[in-house]
Each structure stands twice: as structure tokens, then as C-alpha cells.
C-alpha atoms as a PDB file:
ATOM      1  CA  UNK A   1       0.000   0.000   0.000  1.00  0.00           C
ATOM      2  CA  UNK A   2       1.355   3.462  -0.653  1.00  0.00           C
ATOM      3  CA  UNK A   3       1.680   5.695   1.857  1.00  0.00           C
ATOM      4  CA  UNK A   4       1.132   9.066  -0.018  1.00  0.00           C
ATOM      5  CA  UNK A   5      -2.803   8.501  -0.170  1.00  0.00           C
ATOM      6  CA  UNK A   6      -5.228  11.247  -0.753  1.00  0.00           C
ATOM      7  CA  UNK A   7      -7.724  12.160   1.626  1.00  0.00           C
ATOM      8  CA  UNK A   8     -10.175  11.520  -1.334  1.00  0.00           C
ATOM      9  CA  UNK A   9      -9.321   7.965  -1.802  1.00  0.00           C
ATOM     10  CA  UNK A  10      -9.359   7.569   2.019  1.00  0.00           C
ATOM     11  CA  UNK A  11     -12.890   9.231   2.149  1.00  0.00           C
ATOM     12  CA  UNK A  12     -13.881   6.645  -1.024  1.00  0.00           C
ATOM     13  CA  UNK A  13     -12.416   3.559   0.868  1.00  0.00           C
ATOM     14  CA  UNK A  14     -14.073   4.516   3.783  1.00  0.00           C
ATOM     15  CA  UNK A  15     -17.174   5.124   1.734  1.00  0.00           C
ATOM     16  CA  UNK A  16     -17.524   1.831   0.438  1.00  0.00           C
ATOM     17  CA  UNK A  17     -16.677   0.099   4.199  1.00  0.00           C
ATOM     18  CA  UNK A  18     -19.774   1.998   5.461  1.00  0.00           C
ATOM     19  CA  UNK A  19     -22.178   0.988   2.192  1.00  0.00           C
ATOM     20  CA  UNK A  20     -20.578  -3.044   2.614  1.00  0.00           C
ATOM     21  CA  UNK A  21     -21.608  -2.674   6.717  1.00  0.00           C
ATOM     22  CA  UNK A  22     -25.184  -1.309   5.336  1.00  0.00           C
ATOM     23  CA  UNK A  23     -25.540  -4.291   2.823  1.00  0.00           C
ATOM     24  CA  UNK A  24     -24.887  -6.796   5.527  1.00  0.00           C
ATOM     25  CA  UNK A  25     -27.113  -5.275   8.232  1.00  0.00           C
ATOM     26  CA  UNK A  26     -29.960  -5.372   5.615  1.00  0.00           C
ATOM     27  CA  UNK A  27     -29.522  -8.814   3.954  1.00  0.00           C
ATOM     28  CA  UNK A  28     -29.234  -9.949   8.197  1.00  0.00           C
ATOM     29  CA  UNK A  29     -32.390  -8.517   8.798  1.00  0.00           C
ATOM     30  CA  UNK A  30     -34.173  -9.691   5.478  1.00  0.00           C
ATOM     31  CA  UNK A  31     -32.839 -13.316   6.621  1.00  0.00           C
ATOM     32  CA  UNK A  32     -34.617 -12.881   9.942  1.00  0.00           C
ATOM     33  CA  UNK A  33     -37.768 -11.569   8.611  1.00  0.00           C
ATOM     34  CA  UNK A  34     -37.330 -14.643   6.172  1.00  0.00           C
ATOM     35  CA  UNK A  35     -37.015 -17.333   8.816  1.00  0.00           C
ATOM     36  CA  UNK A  36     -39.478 -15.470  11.248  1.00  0.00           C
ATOM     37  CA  UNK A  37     -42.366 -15.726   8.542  1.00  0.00           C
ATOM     38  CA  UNK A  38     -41.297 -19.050   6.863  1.00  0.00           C
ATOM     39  CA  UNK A  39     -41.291 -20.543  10.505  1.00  0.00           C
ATOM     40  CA  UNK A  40     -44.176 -18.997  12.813  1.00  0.00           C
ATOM     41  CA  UNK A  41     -47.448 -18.505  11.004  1.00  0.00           C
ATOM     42  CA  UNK A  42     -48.581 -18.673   7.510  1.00  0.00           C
ATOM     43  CA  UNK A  43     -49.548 -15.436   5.647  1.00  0.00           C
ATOM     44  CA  UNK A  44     -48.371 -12.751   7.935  1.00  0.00           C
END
């Protein structure tokens, strides 16, 4: 990795950390919504 970075590409990488965490918390909580329905109750 270089050293010389600019804040720009720092601010991009960091950018794309925070959208990846954002992705994960959502497809989490669609899996949990998934298993909740598909196991307790029917239509709701």
C-alpha cells in the first residue's frame, strides 16, 4: 500500500466500508424476517 494517499481515496475507501456494513445489516435482517415468517405462522 502506498503511503502518499489522498484524503479523497481515504474518504472513497471509507465510503464503500460503510455501504458493505449497510448491505450486511440489511440482507441480516431480510434473513430474519425470512425465517421469522417461513417458521411462525402462515400469511403474515
Amino acid at each position: 500500500m502506498m503511503h502518499n494517499m489522498t484524503p479523497g481515496m481515504m474518504w472513497g475507501m471509507g465510503f464503500i466500508g460503510l455501504l458493505v456494513v449497510v448491505v450486511l445489516l440489511l440482507a441480516a435482517a431480510a434473513l430474519v424476517k425470512y425465517l421469522r415468517s417461513s417458521n411462525g405462522g402462515g400469511d403474515r
